[in-house]
PDB file of N, CA and C in Angstrom:
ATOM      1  N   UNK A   1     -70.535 -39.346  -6.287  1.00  0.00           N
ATOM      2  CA  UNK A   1     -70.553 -38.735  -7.594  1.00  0.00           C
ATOM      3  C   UNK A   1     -71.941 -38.194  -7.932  1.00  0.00           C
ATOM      4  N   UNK A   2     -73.142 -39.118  -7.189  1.00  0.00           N
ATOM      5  CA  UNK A   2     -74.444 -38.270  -7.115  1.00  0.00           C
ATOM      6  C   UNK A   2     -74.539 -37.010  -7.119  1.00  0.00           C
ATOM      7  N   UNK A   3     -73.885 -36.442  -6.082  1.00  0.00           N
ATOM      8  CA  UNK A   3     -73.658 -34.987  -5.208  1.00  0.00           C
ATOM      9  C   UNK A   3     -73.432 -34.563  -6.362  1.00  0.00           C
ATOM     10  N   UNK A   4     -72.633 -34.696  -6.821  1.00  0.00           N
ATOM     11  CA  UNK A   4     -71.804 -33.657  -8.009  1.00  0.00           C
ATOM     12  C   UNK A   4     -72.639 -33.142  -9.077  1.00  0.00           C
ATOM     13  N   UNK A   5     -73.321 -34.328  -9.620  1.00  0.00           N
ATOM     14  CA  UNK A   5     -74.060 -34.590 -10.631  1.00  0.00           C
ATOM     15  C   UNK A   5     -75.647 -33.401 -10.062  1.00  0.00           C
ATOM     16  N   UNK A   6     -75.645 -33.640  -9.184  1.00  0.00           N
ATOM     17  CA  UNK A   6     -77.077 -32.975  -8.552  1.00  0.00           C
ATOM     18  C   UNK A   6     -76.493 -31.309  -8.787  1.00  0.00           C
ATOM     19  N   UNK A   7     -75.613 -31.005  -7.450  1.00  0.00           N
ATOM     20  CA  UNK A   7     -74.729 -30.131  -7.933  1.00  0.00           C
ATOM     21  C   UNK A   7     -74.757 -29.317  -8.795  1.00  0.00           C
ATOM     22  N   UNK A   8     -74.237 -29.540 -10.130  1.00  0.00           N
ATOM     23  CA  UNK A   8     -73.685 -29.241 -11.077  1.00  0.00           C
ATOM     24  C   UNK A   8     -74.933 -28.564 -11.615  1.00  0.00           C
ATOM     25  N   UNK A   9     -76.038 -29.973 -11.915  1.00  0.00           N
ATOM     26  CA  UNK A   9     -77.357 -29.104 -12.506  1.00  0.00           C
ATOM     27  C   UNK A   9     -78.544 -28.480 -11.571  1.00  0.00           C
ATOM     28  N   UNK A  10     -78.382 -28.273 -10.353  1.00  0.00           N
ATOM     29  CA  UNK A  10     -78.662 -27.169  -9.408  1.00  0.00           C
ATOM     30  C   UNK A  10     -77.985 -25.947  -9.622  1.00  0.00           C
ATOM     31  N   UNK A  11     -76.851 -25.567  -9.974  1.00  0.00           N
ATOM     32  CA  UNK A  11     -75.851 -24.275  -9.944  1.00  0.00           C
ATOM     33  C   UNK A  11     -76.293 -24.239 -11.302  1.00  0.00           C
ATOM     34  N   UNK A  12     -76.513 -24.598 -12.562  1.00  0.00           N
ATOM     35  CA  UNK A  12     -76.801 -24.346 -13.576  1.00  0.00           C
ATOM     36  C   UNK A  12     -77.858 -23.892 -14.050  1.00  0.00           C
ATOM     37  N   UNK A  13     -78.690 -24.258 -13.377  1.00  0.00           N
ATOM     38  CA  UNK A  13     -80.119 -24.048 -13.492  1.00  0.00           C
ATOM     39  C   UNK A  13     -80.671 -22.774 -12.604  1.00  0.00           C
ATOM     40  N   UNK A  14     -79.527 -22.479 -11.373  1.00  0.00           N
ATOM     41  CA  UNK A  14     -80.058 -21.106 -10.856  1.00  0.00           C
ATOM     42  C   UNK A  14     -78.936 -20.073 -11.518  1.00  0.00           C
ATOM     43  N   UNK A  15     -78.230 -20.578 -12.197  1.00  0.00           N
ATOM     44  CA  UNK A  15     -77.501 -19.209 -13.416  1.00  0.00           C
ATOM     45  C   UNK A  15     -78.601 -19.672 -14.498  1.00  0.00           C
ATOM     46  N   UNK A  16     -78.994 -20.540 -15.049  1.00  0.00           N
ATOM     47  CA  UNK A  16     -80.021 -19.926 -16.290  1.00  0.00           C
ATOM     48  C   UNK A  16     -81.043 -19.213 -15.864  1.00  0.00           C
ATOM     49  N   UNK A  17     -81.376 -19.182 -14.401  1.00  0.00           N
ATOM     50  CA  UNK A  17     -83.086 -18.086 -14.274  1.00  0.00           C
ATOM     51  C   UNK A  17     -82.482 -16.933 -13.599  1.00  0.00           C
ATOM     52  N   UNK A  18     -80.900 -16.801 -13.027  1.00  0.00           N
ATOM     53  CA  UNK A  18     -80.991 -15.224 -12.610  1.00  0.00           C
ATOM     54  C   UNK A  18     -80.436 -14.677 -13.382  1.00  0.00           C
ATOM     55  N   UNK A  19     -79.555 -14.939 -14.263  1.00  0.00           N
ATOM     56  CA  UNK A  19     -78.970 -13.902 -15.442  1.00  0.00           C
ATOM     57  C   UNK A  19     -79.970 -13.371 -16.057  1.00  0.00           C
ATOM     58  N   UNK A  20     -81.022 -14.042 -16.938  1.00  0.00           N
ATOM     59  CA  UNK A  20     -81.969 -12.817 -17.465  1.00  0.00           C
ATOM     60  C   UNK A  20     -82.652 -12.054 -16.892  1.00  0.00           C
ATOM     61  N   UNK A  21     -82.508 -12.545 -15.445  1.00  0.00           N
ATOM     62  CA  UNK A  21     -83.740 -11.756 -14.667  1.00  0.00           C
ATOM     63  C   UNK A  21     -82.689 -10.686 -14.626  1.00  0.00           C
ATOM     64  N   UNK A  22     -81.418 -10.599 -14.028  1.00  0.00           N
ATOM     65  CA  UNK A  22     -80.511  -9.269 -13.820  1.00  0.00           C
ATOM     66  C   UNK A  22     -80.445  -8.233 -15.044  1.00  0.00           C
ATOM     67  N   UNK A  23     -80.615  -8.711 -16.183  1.00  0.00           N
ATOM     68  CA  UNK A  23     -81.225  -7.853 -17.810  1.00  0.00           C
ATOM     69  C   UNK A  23     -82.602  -6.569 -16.849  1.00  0.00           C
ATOM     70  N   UNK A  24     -83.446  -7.464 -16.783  1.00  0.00           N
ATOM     71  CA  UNK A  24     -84.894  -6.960 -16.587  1.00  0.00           C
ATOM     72  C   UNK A  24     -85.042  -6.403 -15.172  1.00  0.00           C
ATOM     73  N   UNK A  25     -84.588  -6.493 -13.857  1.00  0.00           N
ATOM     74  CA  UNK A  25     -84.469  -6.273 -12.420  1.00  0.00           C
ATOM     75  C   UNK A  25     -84.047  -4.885 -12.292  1.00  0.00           C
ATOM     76  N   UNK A  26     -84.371  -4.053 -12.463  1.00  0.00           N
ATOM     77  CA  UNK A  26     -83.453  -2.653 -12.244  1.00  0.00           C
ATOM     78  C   UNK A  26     -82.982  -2.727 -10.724  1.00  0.00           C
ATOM     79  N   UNK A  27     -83.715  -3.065  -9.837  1.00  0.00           N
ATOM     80  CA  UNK A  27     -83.603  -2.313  -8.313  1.00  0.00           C
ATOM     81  C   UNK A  27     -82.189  -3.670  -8.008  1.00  0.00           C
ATOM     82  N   UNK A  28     -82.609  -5.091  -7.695  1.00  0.00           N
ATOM     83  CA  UNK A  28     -81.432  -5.564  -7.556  1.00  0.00           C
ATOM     84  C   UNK A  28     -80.291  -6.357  -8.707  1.00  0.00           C
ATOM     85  N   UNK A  29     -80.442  -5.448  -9.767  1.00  0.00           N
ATOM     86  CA  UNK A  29     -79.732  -5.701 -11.123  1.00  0.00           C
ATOM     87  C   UNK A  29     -78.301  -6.425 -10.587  1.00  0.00           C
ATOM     88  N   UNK A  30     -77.535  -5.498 -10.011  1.00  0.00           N
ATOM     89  CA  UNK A  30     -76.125  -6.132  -9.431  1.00  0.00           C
ATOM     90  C   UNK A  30     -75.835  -7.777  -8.809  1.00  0.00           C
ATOM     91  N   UNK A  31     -76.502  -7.520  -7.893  1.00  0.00           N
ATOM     92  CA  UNK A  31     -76.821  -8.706  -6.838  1.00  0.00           C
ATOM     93  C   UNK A  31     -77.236  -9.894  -7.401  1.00  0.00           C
ATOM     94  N   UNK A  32     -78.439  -9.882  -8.307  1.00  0.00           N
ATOM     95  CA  UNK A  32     -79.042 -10.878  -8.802  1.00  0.00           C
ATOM     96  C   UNK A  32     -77.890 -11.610  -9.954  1.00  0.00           C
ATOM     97  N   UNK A  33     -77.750 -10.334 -10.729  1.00  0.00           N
ATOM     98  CA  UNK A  33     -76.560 -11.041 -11.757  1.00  0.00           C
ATOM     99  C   UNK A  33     -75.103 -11.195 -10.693  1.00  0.00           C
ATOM    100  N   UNK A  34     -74.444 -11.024 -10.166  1.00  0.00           N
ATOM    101  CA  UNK A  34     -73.258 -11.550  -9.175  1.00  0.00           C
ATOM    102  C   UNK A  34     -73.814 -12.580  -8.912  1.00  0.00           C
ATOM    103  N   UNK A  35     -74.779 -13.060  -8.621  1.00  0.00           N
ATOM    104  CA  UNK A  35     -75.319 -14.574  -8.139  1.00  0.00           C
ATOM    105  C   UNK A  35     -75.498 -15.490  -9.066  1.00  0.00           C
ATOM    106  N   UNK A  36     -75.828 -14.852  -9.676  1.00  0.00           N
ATOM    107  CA  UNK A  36     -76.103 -16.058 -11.345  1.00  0.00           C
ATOM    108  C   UNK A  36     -74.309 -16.585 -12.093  1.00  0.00           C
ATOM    109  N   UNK A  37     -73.817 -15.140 -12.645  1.00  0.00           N
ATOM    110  CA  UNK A  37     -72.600 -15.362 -12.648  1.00  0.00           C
ATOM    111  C   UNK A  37     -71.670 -16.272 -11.785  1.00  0.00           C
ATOM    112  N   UNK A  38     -71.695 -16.244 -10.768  1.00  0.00           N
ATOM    113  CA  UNK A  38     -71.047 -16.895  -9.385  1.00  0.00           C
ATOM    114  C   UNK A  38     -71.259 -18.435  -9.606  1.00  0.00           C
ATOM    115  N   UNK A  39     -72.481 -18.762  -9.667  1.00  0.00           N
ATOM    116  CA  UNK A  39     -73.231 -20.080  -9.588  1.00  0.00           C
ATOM    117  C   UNK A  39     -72.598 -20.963 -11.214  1.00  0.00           C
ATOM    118  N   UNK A  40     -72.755 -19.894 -11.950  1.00  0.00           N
ATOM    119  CA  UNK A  40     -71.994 -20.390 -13.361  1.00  0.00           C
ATOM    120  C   UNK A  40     -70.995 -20.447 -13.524  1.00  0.00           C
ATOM    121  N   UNK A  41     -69.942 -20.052 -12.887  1.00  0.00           N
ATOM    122  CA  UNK A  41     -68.544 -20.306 -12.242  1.00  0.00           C
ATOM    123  C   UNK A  41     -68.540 -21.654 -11.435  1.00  0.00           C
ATOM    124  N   UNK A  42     -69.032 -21.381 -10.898  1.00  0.00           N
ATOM    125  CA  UNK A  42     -68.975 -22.722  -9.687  1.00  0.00           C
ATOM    126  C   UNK A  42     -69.568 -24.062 -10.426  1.00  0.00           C
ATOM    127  N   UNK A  43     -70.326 -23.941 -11.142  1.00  0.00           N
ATOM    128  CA  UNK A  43     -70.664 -25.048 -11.883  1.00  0.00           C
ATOM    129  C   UNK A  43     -70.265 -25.438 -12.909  1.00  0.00           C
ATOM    130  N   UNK A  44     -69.258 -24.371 -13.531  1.00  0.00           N
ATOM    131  CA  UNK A  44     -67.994 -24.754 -14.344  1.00  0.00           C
ATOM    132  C   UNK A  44     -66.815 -25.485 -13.665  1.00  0.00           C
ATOM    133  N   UNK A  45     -66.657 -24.806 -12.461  1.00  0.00           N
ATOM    134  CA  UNK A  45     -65.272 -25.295 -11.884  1.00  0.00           C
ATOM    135  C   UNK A  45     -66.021 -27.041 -11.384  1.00  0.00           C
ATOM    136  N   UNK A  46     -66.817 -27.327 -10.714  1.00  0.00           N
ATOM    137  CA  UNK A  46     -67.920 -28.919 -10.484  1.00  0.00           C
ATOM    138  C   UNK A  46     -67.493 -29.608 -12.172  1.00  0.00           C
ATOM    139  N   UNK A  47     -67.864 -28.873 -13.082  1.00  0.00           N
ATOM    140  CA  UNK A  47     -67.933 -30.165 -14.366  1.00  0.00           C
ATOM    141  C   UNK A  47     -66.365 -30.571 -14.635  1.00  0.00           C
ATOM    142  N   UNK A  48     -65.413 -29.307 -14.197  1.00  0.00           N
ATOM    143  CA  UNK A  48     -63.961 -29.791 -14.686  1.00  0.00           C
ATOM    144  C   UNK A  48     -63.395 -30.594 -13.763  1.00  0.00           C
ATOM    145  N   UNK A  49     -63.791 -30.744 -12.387  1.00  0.00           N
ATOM    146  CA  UNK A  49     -63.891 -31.248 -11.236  1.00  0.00           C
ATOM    147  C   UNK A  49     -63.954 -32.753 -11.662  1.00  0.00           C
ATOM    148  N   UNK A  50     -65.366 -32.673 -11.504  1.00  0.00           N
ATOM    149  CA  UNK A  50     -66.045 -34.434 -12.519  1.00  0.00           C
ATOM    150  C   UNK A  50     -65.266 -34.725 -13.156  1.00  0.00           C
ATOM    151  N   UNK A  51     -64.709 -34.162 -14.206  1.00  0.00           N
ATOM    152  CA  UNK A  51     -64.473 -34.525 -15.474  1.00  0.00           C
ATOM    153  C   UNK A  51     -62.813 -35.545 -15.140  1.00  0.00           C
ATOM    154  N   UNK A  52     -62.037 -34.736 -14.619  1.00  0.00           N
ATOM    155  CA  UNK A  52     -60.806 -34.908 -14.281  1.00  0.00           C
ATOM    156  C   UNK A  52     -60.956 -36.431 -12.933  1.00  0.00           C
ATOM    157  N   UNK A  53     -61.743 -36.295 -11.970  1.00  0.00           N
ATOM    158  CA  UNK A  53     -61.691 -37.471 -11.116  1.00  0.00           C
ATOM    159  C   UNK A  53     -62.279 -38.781 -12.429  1.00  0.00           C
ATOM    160  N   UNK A  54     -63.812 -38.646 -13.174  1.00  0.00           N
ATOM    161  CA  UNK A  54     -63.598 -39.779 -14.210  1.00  0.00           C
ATOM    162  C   UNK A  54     -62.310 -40.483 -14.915  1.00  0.00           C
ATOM    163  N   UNK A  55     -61.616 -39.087 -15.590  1.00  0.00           N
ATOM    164  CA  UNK A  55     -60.614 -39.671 -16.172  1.00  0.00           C
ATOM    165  C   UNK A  55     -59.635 -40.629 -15.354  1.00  0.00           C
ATOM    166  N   UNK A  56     -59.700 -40.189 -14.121  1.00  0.00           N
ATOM    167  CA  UNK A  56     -58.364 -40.638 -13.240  1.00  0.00           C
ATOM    168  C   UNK A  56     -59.136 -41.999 -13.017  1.00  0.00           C
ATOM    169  N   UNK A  57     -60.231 -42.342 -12.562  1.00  0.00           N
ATOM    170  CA  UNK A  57     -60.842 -43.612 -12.451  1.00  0.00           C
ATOM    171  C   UNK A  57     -60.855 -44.444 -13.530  1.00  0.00           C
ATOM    172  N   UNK A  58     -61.051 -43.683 -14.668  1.00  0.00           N
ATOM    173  CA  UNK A  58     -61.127 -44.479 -15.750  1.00  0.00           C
ATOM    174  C   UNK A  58     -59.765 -45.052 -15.994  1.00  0.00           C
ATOM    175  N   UNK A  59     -58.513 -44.516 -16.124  1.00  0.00           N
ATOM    176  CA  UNK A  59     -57.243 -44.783 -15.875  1.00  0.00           C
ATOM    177  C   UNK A  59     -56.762 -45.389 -15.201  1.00  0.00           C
ATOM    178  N   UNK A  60     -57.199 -45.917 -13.818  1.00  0.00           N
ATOM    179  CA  UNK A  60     -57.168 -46.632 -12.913  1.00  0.00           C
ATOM    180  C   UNK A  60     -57.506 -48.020 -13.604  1.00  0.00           C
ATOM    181  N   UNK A  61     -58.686 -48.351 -13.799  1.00  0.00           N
ATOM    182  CA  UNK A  61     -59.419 -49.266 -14.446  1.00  0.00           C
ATOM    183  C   UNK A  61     -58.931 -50.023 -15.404  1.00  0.00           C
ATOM    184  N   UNK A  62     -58.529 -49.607 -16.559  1.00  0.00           N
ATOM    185  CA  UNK A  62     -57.677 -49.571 -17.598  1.00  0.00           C
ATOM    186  C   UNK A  62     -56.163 -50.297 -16.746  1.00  0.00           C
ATOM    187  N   UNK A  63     -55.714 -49.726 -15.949  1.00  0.00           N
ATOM    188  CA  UNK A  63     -54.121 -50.328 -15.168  1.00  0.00           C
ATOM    189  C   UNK A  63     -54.634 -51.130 -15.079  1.00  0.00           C
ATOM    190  N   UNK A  64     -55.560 -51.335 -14.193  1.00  0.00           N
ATOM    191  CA  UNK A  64     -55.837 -52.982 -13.573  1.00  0.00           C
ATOM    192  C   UNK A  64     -55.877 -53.759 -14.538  1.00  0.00           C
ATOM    193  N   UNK A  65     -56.738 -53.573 -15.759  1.00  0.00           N
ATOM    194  CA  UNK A  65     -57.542 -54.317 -16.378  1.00  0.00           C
ATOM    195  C   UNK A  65     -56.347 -55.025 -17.436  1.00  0.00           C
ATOM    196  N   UNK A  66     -54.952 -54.182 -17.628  1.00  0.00           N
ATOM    197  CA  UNK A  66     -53.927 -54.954 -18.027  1.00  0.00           C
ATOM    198  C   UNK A  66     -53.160 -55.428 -17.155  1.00  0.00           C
ATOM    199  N   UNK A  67     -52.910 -55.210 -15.821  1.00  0.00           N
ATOM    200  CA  UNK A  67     -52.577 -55.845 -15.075  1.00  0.00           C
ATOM    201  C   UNK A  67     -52.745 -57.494 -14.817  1.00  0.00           C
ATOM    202  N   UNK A  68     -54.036 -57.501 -14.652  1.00  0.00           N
ATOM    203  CA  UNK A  68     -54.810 -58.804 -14.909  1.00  0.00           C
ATOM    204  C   UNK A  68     -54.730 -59.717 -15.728  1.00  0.00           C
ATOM    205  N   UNK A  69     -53.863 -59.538 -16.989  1.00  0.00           N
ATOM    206  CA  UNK A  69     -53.901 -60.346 -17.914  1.00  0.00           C
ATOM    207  C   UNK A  69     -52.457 -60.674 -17.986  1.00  0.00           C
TER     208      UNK A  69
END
């Protein structure tokens, strides 16, 4: 879950510094923003990712934890 977590704010952090640069970049305007965009996709689809395996663990947890009693 490290990975993910690393992940997530690696892809986030290289869409917050190439999107404005693709504003200001004339020569590789396209490229730079397709990469930023891309990365902010991908690090959307990682948090819903996370988000959904927590719940399922957490749900898990919860079974047991009435199970047990």
């Amino acid at each position: 879950m490290k990975i993910v977590k690393i992940l997530i704010v690696l892809f986030y952090l290289v869409s917050i510094i190439t999107i404005p640069i693709s504003f200001f970049n004339i020569d590789g305007k396209i490229i730079i923003g397709l990469i930023g965009y891309i990365t902010l996709l991908v690090g959307g689809v990682l948090t819903i990712i996370r988000t959904c395996i927590l719940r399922r663990d957490k749900k898990k947890q919860e079974n047991n934890s009435t199970i047990d009693k």
